[in-house]
Protein backbone atom coordinates (compact mmCIF):
# COMPACT_ATOMS: atom_id res chain seq x y z
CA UNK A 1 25.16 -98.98 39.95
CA UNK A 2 24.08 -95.52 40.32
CA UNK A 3 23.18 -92.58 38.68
CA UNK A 4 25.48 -89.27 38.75
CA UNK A 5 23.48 -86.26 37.52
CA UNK A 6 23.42 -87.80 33.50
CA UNK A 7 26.11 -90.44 34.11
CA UNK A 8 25.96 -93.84 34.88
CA UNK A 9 28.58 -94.75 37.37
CA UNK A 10 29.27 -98.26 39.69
CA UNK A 11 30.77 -101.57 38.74
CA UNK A 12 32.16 -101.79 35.30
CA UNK A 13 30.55 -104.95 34.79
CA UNK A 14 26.74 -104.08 35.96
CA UNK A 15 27.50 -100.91 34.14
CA UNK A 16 28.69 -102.46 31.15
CA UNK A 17 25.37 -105.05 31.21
CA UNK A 18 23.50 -102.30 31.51
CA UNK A 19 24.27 -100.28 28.24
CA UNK A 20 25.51 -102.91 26.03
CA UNK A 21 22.84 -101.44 23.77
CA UNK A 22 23.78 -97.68 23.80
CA UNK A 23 25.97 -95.89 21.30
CA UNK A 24 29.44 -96.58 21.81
CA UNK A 25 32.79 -94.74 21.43
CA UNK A 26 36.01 -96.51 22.03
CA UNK A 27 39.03 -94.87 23.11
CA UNK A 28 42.76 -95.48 23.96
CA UNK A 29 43.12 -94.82 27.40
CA UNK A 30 45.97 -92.35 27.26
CA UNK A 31 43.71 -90.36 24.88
CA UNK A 32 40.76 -90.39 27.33
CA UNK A 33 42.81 -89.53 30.10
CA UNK A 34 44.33 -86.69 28.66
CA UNK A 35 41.78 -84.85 27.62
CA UNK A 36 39.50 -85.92 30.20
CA UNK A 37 38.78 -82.42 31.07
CA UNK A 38 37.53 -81.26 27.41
CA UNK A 39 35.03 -84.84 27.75
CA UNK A 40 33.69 -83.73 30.40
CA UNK A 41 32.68 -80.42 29.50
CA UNK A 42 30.64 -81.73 26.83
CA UNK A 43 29.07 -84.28 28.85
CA UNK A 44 27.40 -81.31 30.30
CA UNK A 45 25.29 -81.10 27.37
CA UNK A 46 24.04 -84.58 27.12
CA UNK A 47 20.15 -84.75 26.12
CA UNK A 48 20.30 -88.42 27.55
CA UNK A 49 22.79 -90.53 29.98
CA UNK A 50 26.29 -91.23 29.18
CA UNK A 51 28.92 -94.40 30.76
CA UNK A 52 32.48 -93.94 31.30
CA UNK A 53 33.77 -97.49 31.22
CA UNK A 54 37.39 -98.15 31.73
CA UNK A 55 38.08 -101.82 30.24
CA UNK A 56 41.93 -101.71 30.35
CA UNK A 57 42.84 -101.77 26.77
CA UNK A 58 40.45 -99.14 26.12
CA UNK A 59 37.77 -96.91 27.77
CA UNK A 60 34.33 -97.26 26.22
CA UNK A 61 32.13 -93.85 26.57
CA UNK A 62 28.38 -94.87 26.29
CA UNK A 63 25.28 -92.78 25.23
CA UNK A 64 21.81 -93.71 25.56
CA UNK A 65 21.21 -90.94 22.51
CA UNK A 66 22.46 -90.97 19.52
CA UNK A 67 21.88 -87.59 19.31
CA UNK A 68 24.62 -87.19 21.87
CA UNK A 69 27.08 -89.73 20.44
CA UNK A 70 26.87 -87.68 16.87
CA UNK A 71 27.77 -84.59 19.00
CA UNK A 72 30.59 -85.98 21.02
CA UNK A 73 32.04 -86.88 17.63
CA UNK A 74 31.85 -83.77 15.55
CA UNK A 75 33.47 -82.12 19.33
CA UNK A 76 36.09 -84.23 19.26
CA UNK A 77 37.02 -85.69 15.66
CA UNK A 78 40.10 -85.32 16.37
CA UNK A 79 40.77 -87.71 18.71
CA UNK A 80 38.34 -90.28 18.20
């Protein structure tokens, strides 16, 4: 496990273990994928870290602020 600028990145599992307490977003993976792009221009603006965690049925997006997690939401209502 590692740390990418504000994102957490390595094996899903280690990565998983390691923010099973942070605010979580689930997402169908055809949704994340797609607009991928538009995610990760408002990562950019996290006050805290963030995990991208791909778990097959879904993709779990982590944030150690809720702060962040409240913003990524109003950003992106639509899809979430």
């Amino acid at each position: 496990m590692k740390q990418k600028g504000k994102c957490i990145t390595g094996d899903p599992i280690i990565v998983d273990s390691y923010t099973s307490d942070w605010e979580t977003v689930r997402l169908h993976p055809t949704i994340f994928y797609r607009r991928q792009d538009e995610f990760q221009k408002g990562f950019k603006t996290v006050k805290g870290l963030y995990a991208e965690i791909d778990m097959g049925q879904f993709v779990v997006i982590r944030f150690s602020e809720k702060a962040d997690m409240t913003a990524f939401h109003k950003r992106h209502h639509d899809y979430v």
